[in-house]
PDB file of N, CA and C in Angstrom:
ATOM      1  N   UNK A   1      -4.939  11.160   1.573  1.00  0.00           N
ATOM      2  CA  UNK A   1      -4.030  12.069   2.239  1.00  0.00           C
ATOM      3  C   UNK A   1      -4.820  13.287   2.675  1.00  0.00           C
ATOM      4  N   UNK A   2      -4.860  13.303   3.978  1.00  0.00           N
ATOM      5  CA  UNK A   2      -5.574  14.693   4.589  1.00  0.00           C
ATOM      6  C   UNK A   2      -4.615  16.094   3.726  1.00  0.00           C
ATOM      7  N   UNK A   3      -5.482  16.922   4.306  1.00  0.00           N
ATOM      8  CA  UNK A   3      -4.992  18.736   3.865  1.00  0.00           C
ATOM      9  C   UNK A   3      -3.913  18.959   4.351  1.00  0.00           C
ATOM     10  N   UNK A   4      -2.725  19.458   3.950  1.00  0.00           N
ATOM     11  CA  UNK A   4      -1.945  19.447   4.790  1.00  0.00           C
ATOM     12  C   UNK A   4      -0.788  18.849   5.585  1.00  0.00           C
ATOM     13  N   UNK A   5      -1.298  17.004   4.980  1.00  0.00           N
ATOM     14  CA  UNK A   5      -0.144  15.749   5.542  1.00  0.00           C
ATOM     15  C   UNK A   5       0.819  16.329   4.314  1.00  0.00           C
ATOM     16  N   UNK A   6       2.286  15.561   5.044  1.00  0.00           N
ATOM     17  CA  UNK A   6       3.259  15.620   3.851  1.00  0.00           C
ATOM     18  C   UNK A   6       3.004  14.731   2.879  1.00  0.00           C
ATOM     19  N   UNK A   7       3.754  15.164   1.491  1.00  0.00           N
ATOM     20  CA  UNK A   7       3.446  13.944   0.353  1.00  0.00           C
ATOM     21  C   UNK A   7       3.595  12.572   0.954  1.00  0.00           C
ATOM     22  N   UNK A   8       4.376  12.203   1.222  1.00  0.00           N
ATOM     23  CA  UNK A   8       4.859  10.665   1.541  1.00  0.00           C
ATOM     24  C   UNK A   8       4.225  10.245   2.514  1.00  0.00           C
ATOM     25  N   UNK A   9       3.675  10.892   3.671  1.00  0.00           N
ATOM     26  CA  UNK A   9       3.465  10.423   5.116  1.00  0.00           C
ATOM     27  C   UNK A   9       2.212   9.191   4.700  1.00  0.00           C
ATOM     28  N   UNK A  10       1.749   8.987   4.075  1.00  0.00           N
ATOM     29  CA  UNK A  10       0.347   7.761   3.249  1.00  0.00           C
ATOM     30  C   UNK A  10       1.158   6.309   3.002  1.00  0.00           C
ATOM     31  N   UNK A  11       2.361   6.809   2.395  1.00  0.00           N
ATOM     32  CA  UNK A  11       2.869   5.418   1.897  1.00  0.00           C
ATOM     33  C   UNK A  11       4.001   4.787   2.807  1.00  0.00           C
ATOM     34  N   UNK A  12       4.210   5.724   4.106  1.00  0.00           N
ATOM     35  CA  UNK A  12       4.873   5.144   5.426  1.00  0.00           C
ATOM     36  C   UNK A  12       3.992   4.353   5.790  1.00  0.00           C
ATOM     37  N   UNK A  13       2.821   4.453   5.970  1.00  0.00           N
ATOM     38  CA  UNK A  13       1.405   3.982   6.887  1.00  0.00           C
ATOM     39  C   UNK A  13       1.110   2.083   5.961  1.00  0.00           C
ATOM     40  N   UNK A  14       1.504   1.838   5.372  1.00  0.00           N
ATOM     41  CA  UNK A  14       1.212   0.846   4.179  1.00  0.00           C
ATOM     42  C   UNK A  14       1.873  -0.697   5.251  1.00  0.00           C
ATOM     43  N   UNK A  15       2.743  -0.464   6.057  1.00  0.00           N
ATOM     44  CA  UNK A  15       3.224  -1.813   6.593  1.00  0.00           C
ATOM     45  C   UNK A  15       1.970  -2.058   8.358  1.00  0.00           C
ATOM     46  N   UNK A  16       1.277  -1.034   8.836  1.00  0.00           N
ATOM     47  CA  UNK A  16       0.307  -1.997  10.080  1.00  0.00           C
ATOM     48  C   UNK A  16      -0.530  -2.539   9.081  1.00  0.00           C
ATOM     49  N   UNK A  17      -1.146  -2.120   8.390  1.00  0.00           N
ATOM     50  CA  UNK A  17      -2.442  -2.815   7.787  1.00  0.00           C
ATOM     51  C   UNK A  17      -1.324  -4.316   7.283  1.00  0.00           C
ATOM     52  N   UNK A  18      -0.367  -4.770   7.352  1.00  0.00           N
ATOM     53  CA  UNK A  18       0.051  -6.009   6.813  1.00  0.00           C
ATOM     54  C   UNK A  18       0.169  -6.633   8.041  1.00  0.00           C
ATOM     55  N   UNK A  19       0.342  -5.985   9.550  1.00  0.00           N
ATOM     56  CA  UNK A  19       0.936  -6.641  10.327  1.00  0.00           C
ATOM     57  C   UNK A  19      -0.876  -7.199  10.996  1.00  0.00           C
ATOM     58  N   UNK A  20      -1.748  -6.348  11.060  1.00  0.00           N
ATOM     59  CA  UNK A  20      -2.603  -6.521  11.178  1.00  0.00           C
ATOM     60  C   UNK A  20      -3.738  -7.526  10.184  1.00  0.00           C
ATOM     61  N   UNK A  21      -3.057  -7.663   9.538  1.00  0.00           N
ATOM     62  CA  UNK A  21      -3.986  -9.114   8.615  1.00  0.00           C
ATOM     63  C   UNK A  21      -2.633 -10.396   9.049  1.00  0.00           C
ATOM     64  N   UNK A  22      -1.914 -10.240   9.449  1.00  0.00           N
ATOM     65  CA  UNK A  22      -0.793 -11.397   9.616  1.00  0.00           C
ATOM     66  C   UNK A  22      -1.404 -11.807  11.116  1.00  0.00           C
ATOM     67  N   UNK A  23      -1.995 -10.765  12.054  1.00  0.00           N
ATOM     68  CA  UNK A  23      -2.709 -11.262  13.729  1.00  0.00           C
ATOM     69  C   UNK A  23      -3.549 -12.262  13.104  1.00  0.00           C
ATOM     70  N   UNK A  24      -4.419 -11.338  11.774  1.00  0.00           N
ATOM     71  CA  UNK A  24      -5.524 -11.979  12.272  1.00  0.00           C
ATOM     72  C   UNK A  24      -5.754 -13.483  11.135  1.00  0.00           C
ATOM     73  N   UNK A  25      -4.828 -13.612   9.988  1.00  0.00           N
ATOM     74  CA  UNK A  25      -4.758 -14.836   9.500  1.00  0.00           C
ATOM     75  C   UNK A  25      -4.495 -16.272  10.371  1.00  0.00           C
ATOM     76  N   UNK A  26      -3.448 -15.960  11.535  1.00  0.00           N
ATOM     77  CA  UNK A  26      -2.490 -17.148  11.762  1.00  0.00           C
ATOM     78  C   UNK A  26      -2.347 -17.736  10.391  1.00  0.00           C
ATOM     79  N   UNK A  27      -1.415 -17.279   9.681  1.00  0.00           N
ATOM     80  CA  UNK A  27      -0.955 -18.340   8.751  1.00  0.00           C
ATOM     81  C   UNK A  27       0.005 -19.395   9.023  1.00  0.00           C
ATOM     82  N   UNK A  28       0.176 -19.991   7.917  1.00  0.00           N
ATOM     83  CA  UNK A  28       1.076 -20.946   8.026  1.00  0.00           C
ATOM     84  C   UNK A  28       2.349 -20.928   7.871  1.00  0.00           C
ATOM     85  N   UNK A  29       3.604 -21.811   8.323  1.00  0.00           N
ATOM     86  CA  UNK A  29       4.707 -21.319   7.875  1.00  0.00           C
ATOM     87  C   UNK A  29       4.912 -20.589   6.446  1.00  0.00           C
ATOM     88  N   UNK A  30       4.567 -21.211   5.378  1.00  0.00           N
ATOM     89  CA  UNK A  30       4.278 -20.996   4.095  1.00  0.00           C
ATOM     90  C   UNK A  30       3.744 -19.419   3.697  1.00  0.00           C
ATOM     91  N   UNK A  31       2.555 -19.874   3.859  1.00  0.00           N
ATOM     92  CA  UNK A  31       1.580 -18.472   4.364  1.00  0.00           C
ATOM     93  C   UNK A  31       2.503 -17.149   5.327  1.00  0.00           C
ATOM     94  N   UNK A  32       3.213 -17.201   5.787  1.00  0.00           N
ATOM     95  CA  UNK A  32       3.893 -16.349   6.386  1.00  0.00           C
ATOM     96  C   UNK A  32       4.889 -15.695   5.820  1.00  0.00           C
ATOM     97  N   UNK A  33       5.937 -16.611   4.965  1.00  0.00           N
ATOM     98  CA  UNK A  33       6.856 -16.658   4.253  1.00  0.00           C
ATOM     99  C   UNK A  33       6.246 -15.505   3.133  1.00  0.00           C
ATOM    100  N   UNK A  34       5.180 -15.850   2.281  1.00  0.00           N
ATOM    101  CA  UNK A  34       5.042 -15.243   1.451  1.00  0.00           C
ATOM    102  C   UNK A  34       4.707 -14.159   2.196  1.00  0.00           C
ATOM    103  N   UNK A  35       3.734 -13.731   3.061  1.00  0.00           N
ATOM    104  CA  UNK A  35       3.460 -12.398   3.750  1.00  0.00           C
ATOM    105  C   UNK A  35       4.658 -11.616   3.957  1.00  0.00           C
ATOM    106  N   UNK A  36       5.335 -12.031   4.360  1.00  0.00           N
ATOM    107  CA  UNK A  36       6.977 -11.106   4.484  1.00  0.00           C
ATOM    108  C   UNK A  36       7.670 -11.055   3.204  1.00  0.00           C
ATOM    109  N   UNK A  37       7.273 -11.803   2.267  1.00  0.00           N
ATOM    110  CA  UNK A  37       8.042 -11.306   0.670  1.00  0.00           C
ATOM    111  C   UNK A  37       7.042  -9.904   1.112  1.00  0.00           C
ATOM    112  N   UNK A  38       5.285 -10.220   0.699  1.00  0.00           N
ATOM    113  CA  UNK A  38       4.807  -9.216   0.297  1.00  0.00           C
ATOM    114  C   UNK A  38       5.243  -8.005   1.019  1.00  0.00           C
ATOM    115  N   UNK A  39       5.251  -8.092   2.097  1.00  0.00           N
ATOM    116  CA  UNK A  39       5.774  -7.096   3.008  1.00  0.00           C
ATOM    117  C   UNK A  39       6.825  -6.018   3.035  1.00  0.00           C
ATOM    118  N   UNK A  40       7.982  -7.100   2.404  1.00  0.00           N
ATOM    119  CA  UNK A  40       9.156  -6.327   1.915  1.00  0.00           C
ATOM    120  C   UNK A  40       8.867  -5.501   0.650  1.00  0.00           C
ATOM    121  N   UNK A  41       8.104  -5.982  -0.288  1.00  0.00           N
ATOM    122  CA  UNK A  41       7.508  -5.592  -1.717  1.00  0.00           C
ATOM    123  C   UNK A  41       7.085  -4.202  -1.116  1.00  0.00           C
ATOM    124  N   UNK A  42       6.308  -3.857   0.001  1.00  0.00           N
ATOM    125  CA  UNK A  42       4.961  -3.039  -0.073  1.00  0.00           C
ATOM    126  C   UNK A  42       6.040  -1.778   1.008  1.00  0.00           C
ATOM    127  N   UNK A  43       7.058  -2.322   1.640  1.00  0.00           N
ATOM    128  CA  UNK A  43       7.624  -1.708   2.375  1.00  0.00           C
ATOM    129  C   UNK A  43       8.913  -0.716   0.949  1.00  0.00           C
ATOM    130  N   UNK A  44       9.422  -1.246   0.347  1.00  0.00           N
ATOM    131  CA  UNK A  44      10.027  -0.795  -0.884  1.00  0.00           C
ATOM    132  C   UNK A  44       9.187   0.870  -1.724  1.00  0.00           C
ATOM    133  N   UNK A  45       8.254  -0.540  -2.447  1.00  0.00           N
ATOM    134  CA  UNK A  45       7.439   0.684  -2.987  1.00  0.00           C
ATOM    135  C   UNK A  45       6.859   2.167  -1.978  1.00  0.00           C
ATOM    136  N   UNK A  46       6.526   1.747  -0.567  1.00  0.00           N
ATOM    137  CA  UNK A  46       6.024   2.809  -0.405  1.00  0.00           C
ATOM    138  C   UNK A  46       7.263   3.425  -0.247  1.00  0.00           C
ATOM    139  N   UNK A  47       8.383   3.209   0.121  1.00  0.00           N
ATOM    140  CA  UNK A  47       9.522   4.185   0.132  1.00  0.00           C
ATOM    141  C   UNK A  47      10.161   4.593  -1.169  1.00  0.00           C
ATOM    142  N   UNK A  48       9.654   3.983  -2.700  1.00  0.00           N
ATOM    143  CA  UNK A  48      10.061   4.843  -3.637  1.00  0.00           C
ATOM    144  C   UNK A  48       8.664   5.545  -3.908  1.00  0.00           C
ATOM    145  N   UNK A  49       7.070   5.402  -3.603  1.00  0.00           N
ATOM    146  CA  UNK A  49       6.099   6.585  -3.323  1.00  0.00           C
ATOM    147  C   UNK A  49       6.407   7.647  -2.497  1.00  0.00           C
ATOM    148  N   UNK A  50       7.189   7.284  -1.808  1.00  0.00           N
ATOM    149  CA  UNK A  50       7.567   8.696  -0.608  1.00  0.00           C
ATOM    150  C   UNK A  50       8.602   9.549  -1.362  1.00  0.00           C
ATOM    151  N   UNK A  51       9.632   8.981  -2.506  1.00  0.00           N
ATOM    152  CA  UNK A  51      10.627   9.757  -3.125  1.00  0.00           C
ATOM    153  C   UNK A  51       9.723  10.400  -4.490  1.00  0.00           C
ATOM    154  N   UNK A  52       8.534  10.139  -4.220  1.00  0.00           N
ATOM    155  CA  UNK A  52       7.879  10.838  -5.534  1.00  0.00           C
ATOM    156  C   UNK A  52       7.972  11.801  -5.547  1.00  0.00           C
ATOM    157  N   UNK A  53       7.742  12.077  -3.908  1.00  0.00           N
ATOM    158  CA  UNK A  53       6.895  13.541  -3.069  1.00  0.00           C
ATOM    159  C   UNK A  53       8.375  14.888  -4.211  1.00  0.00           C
ATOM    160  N   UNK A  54       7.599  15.643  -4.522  1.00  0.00           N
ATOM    161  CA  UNK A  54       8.772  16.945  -4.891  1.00  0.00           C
ATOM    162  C   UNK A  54       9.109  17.875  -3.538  1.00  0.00           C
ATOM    163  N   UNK A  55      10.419  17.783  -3.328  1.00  0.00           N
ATOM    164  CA  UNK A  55      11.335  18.188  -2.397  1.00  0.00           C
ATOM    165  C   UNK A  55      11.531  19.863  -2.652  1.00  0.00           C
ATOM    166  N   UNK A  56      10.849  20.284  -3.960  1.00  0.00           N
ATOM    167  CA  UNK A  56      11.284  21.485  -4.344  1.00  0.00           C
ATOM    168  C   UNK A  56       9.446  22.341  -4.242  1.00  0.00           C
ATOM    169  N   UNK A  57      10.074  23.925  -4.544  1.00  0.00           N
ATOM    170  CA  UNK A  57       8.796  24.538  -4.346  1.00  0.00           C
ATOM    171  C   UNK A  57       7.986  23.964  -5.962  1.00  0.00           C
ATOM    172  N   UNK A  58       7.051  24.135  -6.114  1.00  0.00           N
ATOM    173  CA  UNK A  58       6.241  23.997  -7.062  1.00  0.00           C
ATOM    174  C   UNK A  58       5.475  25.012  -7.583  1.00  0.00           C
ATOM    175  N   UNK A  59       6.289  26.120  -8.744  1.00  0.00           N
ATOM    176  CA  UNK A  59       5.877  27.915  -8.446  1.00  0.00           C
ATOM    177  C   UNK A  59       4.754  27.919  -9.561  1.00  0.00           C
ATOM    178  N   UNK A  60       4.483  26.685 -10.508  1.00  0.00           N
ATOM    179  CA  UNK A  60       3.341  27.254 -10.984  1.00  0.00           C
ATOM    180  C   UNK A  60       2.275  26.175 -11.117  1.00  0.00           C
ATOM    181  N   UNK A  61       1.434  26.318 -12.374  1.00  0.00           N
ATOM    182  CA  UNK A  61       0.429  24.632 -13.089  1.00  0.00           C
ATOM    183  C   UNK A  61       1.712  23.564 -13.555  1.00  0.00           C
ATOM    184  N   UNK A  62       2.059  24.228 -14.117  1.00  0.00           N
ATOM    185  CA  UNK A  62       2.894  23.575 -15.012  1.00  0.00           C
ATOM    186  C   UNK A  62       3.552  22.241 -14.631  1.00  0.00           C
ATOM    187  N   UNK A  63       4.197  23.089 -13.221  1.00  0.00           N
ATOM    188  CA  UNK A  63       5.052  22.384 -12.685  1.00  0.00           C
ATOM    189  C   UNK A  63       4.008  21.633 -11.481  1.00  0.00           C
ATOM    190  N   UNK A  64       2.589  21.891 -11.008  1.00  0.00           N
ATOM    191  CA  UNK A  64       2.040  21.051 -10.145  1.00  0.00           C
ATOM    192  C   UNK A  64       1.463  19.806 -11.353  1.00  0.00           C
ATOM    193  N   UNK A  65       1.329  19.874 -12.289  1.00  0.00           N
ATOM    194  CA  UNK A  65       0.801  18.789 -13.082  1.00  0.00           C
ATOM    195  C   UNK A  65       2.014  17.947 -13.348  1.00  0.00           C
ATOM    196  N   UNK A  66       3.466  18.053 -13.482  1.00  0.00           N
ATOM    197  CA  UNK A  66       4.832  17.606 -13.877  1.00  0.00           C
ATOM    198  C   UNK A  66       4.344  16.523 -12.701  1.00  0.00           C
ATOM    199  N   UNK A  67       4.485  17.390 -11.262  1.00  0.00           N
ATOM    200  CA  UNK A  67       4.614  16.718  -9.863  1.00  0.00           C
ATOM    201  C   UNK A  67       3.402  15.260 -10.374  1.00  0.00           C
ATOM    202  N   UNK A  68       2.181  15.920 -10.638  1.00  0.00           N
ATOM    203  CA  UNK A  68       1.136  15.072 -10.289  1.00  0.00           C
ATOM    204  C   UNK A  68       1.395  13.745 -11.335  1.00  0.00           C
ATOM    205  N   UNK A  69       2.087  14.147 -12.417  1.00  0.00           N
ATOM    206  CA  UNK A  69       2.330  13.081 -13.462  1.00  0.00           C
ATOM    207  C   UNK A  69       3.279  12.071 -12.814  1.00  0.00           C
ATOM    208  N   UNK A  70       4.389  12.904 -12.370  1.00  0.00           N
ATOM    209  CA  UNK A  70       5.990  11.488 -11.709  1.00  0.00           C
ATOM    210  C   UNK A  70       5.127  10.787 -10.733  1.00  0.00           C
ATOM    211  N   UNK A  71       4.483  11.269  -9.577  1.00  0.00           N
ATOM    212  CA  UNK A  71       3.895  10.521  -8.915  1.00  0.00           C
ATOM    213  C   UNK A  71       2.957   9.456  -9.210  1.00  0.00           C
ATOM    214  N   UNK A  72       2.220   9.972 -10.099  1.00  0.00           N
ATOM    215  CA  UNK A  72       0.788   8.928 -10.894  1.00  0.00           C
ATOM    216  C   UNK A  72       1.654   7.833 -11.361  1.00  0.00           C
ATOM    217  N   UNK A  73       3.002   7.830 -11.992  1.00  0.00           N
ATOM    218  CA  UNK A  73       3.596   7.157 -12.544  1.00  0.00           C
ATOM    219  C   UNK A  73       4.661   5.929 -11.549  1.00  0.00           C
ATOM    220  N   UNK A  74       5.259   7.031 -10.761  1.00  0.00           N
ATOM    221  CA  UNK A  74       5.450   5.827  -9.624  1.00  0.00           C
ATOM    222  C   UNK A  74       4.391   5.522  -8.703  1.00  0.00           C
ATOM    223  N   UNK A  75       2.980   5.477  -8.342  1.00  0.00           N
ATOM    224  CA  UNK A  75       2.109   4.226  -7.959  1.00  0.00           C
ATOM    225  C   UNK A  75       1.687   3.773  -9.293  1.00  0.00           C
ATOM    226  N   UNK A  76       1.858   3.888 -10.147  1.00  0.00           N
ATOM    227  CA  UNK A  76       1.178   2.998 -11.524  1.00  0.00           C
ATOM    228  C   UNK A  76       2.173   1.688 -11.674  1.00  0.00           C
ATOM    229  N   UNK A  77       3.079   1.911 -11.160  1.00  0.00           N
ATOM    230  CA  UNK A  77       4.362   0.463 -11.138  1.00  0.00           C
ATOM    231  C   UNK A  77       4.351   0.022  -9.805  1.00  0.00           C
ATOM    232  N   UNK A  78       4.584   1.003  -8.831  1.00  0.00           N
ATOM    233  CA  UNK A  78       3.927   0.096  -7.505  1.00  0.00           C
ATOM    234  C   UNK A  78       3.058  -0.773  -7.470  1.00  0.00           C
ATOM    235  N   UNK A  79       1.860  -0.713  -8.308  1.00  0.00           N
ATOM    236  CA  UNK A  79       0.783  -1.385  -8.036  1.00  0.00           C
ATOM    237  C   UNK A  79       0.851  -2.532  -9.373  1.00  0.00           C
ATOM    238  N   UNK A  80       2.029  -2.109 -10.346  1.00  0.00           N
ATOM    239  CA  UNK A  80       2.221  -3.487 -11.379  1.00  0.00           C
ATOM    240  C   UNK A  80       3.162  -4.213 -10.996  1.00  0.00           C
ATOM    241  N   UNK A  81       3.981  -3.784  -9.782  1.00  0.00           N
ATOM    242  CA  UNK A  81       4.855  -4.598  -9.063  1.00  0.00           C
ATOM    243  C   UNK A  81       4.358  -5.423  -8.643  1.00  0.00           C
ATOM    244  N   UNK A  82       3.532  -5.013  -7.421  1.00  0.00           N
ATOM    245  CA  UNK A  82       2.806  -5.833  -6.364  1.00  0.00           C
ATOM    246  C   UNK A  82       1.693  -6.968  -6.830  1.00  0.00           C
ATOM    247  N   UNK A  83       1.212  -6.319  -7.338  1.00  0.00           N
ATOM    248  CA  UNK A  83      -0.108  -7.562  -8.200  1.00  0.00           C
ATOM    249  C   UNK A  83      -0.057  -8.613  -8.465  1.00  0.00           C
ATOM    250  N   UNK A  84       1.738  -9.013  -9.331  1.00  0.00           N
ATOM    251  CA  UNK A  84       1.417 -10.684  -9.697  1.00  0.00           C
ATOM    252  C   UNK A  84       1.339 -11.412  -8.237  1.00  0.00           C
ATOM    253  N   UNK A  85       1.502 -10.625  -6.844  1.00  0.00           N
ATOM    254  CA  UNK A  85       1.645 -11.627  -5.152  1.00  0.00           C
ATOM    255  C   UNK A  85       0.579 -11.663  -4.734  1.00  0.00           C
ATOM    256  N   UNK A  86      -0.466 -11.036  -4.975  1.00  0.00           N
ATOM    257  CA  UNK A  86      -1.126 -10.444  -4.476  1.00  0.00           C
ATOM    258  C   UNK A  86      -2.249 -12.157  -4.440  1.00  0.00           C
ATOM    259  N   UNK A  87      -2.802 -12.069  -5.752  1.00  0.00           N
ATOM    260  CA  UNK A  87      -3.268 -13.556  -6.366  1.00  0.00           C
ATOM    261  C   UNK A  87      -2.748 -14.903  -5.641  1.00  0.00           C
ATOM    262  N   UNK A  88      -1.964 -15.212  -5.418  1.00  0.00           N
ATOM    263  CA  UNK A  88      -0.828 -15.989  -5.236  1.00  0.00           C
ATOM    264  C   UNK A  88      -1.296 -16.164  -3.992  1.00  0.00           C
ATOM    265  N   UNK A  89      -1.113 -15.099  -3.489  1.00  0.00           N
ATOM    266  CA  UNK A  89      -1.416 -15.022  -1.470  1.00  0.00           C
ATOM    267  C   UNK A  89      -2.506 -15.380  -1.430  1.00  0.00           C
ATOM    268  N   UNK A  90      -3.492 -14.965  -1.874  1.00  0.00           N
ATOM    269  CA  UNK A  90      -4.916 -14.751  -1.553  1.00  0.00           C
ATOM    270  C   UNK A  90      -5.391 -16.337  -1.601  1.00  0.00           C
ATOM    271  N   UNK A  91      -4.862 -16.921  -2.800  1.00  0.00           N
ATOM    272  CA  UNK A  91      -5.317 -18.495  -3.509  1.00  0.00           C
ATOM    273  C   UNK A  91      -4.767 -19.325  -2.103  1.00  0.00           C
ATOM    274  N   UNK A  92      -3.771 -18.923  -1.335  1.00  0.00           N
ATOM    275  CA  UNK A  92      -3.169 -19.957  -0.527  1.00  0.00           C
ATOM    276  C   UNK A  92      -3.714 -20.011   0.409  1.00  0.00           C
ATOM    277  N   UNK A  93      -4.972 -19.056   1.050  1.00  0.00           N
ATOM    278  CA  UNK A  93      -5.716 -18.968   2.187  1.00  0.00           C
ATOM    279  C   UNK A  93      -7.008 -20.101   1.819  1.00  0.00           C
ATOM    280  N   UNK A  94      -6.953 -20.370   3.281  1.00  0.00           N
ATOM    281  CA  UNK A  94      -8.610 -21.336   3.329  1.00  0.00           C
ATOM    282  C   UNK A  94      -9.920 -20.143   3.507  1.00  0.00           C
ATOM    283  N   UNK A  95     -11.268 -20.605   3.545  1.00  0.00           N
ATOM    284  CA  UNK A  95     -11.961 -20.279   3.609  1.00  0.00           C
ATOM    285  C   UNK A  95     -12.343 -19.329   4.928  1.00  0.00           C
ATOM    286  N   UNK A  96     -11.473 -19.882   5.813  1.00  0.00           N
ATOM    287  CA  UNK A  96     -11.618 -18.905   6.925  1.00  0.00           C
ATOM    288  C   UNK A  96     -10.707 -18.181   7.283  1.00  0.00           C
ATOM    289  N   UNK A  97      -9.513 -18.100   6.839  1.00  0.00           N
ATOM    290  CA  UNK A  97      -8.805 -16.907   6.488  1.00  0.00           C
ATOM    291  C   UNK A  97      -9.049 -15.819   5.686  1.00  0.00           C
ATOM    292  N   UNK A  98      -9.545 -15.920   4.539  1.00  0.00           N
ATOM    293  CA  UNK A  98     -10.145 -15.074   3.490  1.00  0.00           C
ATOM    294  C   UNK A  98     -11.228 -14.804   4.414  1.00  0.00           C
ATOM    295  N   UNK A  99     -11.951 -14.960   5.251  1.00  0.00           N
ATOM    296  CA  UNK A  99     -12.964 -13.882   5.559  1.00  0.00           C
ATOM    297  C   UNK A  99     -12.366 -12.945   6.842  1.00  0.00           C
ATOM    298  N   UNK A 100     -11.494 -14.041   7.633  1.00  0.00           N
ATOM    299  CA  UNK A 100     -10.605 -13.023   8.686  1.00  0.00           C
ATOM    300  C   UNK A 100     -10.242 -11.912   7.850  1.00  0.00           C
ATOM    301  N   UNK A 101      -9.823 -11.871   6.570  1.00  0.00           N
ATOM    302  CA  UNK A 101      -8.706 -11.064   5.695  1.00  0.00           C
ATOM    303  C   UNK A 101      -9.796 -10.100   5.523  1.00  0.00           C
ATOM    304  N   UNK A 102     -10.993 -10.180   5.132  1.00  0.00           N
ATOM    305  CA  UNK A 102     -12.122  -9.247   4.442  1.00  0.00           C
ATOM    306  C   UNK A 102     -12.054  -8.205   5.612  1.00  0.00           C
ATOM    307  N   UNK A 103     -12.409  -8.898   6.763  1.00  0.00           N
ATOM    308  CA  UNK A 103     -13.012  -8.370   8.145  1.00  0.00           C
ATOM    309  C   UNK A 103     -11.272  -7.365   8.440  1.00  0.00           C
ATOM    310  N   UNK A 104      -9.962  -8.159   8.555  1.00  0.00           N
ATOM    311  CA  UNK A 104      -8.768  -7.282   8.660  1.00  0.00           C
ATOM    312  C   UNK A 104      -9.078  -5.869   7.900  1.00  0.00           C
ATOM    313  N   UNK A 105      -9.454  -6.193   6.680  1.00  0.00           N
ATOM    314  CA  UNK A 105      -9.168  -4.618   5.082  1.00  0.00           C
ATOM    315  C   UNK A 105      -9.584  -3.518   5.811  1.00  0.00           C
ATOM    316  N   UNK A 106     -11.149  -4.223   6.059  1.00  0.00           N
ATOM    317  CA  UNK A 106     -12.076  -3.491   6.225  1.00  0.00           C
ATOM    318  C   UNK A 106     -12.256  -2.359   7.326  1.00  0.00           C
ATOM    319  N   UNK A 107     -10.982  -3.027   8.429  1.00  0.00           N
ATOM    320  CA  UNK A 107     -10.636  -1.690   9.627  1.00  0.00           C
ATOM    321  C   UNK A 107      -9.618  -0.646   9.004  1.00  0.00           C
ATOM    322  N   UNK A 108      -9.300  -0.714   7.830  1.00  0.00           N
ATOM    323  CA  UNK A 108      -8.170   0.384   7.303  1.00  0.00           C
ATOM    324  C   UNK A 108      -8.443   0.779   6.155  1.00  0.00           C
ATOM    325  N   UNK A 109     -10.370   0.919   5.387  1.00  0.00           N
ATOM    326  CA  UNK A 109     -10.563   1.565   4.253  1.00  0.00           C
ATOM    327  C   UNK A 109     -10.510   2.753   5.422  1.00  0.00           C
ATOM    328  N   UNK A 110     -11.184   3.821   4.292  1.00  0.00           N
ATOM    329  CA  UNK A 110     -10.886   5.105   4.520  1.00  0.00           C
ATOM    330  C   UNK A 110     -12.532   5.106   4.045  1.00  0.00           C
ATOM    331  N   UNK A 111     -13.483   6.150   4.621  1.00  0.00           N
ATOM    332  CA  UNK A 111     -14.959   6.085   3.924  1.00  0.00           C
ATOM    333  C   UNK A 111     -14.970   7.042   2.638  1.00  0.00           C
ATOM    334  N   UNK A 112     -15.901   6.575   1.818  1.00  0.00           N
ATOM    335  CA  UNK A 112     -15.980   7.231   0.484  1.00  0.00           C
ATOM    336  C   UNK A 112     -16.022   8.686   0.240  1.00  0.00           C
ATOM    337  N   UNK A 113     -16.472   8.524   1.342  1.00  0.00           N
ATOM    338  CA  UNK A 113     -16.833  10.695   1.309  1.00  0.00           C
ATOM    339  C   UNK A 113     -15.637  11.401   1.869  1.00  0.00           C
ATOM    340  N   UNK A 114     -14.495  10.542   1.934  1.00  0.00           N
ATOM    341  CA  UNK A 114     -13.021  11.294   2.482  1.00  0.00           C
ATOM    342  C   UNK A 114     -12.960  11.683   3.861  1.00  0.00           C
ATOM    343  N   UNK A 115     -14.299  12.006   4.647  1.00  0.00           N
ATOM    344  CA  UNK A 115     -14.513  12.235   6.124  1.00  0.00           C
ATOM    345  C   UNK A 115     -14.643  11.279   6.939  1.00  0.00           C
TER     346      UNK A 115
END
């Protein structure tokens, strides 16, 4: 999250990077099916990550560490939600999907140095 974005505006952004590995898989009916469970999964969570965001001022530590805790806590279940599909999906791709998929990720990391 840049300086400055709103809390939530990160976990709106969570459904192109799905639509963009779905171009570039062509999956299968099957393969598709599950992509739109995951989809719905990833579309959910980021909209209860966006209700993390605190709606209120935040006047001291106290209360920015409270914030930083509810949030840590709702992506810590987002991401124990999502996980058992995650496996599942991945196993159902052939060999040349899984590298389309590598090559998809890889246009929507973010670089290590945050710039």
């Amino acid at each position: 999250m840049a300086a400055g974005e709103p809390c939530g505006a990160g976990a709106a952004n969570m459904i192109e990077p799905l639509r963009a590995i779905e171009r570039a898989l062509h999956p299968t009916e099957q393969q598709r099916a599950a992509l739109e469970g995951l989809r719905l999964q990833v579309a959910g969570m980021a909209q209860l990550i966006a209700t993390a965001c605190p709606d209120y001022p935040l006047l001291g530590p106290m209360d920015r560490i409270a914030a930083v805790a509810d949030r840590l806590n709702v992506m810590l279940f987002a991401v124990m939600t999502l996980s058992p599909a995650l496996p599942d999906f991945y196993d159902s791709l052939g060999d040349g999907q899984k590298t389309a998929l590598e090559r998809a990720i890889r246009q929507f990391r973010r670089p290590a140095d945050g710039g």
